[in-house]
C-alpha atoms as a PDB file:
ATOM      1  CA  UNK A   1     121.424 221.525 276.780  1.00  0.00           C
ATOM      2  CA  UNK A   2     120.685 224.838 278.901  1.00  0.00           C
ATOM      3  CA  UNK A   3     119.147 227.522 277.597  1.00  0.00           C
ATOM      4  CA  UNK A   4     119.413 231.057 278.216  1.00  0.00           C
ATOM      5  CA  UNK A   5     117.539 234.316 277.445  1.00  0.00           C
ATOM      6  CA  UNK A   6     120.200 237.013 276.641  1.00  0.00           C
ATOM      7  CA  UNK A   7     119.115 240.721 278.126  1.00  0.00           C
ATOM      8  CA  UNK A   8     122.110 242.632 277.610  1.00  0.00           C
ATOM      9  CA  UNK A   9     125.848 242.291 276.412  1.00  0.00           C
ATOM     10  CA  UNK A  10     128.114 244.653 278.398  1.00  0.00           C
ATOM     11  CA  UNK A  11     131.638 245.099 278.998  1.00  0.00           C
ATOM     12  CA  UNK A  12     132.923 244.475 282.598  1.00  0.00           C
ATOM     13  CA  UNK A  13     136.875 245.249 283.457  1.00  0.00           C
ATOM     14  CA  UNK A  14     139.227 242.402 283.618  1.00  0.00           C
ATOM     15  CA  UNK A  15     136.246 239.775 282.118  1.00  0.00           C
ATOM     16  CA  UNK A  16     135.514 241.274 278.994  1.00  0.00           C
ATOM     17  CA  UNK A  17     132.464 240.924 276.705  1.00  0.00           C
ATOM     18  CA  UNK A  18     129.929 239.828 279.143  1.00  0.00           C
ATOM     19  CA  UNK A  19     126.561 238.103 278.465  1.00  0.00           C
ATOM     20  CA  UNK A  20     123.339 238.976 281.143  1.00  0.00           C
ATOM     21  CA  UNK A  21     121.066 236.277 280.409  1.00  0.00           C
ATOM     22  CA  UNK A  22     117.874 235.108 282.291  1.00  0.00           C
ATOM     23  CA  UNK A  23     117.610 231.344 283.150  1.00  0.00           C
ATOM     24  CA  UNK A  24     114.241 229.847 284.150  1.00  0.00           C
ATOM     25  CA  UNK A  25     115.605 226.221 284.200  1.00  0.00           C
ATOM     26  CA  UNK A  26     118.786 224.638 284.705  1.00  0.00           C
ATOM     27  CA  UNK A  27     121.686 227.019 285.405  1.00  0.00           C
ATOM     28  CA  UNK A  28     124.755 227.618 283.049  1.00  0.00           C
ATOM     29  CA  UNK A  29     128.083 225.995 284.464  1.00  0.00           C
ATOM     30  CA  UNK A  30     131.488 226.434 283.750  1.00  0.00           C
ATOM     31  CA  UNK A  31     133.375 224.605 280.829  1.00  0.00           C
ATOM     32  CA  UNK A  32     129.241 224.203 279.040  1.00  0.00           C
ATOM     33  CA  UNK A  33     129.735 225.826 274.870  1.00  0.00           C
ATOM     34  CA  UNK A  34     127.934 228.104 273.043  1.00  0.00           C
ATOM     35  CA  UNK A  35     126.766 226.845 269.346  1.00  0.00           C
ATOM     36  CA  UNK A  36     129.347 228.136 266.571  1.00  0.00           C
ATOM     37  CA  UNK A  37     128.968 231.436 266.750  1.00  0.00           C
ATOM     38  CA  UNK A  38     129.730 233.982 263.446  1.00  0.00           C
ATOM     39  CA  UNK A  39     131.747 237.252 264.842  1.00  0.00           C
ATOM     40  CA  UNK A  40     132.706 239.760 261.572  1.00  0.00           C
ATOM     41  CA  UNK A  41     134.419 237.978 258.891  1.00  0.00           C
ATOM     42  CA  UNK A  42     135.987 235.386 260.920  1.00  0.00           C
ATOM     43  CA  UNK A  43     134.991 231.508 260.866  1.00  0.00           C
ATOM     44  CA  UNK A  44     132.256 230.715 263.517  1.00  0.00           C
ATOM     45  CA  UNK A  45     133.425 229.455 266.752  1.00  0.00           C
ATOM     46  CA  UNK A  46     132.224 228.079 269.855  1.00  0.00           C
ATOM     47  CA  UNK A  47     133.187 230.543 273.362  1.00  0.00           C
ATOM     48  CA  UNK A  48     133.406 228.513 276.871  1.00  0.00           C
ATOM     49  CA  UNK A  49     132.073 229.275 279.783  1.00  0.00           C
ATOM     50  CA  UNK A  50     135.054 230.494 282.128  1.00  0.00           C
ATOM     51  CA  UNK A  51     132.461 232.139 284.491  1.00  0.00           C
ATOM     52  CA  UNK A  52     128.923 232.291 285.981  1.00  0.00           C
ATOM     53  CA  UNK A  53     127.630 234.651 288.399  1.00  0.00           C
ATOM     54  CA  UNK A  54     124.222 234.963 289.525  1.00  0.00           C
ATOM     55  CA  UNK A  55     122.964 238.976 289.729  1.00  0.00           C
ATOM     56  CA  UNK A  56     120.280 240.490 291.529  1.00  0.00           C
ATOM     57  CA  UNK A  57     116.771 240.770 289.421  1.00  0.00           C
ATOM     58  CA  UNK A  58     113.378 241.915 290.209  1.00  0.00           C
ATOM     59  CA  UNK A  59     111.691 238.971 287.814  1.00  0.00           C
ATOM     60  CA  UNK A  60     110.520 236.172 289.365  1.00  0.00           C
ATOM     61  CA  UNK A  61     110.502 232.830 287.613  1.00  0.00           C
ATOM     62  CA  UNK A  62     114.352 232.348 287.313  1.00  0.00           C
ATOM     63  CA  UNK A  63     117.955 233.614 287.466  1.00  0.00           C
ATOM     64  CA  UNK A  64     119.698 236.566 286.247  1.00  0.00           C
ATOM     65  CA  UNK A  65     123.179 235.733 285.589  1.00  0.00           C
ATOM     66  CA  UNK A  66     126.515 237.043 283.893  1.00  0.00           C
ATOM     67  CA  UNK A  67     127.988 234.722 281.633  1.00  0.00           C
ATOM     68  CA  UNK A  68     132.143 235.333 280.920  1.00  0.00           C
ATOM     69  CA  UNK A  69     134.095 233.305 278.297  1.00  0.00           C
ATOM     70  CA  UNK A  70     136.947 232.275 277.412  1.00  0.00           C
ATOM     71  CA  UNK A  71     138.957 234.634 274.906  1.00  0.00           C
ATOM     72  CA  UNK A  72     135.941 236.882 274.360  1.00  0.00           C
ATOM     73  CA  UNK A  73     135.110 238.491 271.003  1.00  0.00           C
ATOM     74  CA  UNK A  74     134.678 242.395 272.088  1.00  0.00           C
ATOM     75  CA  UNK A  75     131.357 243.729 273.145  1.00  0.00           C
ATOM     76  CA  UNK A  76     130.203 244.669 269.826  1.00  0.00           C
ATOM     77  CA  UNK A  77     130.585 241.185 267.959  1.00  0.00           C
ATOM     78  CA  UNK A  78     128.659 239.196 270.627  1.00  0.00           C
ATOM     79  CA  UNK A  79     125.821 241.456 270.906  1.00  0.00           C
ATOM     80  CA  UNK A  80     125.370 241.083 267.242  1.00  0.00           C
ATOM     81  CA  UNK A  81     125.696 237.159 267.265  1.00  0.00           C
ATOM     82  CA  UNK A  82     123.180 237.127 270.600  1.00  0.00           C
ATOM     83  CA  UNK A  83     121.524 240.261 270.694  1.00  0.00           C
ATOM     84  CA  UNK A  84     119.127 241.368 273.500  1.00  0.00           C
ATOM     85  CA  UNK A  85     115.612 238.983 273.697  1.00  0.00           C
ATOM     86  CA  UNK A  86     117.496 235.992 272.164  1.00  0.00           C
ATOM     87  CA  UNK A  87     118.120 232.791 273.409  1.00  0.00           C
ATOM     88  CA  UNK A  88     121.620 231.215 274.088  1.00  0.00           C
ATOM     89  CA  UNK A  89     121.372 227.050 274.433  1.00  0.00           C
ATOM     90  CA  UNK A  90     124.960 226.375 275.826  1.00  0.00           C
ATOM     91  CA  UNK A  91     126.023 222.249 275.742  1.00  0.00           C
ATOM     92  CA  UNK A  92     128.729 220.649 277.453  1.00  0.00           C
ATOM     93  CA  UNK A  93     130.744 219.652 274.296  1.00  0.00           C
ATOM     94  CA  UNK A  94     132.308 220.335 271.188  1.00  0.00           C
END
């Protein structure tokens, strides 16, 4: 399991709903899961991974990274289901 701190969710053209999360161990990889996930009225689901890219931060003690997904919920939804200063544990399975 990796775990994440989640700073921001923004939208970001032609990746969608986008995740900037702070890592001070292990980094996020592509094709790891989120847990279920609740977005509106829908049945929870798990997003994957479909890209990680490291950003520029001025904390020290980690990684500031972007985290895309596969068929994203929009901006709103996922910044209610992982709002700003919560953490994100992603795991490589169903």
């Amino acid at each position: 399991m990796i775990e994440v701190e989640v700073r921001n969710v923004i939208n970001l053209t032609g990746r969608g709903a986008t995740v900037v999360a702070f890592a001070r161990g292990a980094l996020p990889k592509v094709g790891t899961f989120t847990p279920p996930l609740v977005f509106g009225a829908a049945a929870a689901r798990q997003l994957e991974v479909s890209g990680v890219e490291k950003l520029s931060a001025m904390e020290v003690g980690g990684v500031s990274l972007g985290l895309f997904f596969k068929k994203p919920p929009t901006v709103a939804e996922l910044k209610q289901a992982v709002p700003p200063g919560s953490r994100l544990a992603l795991t490589d399975g169903l």
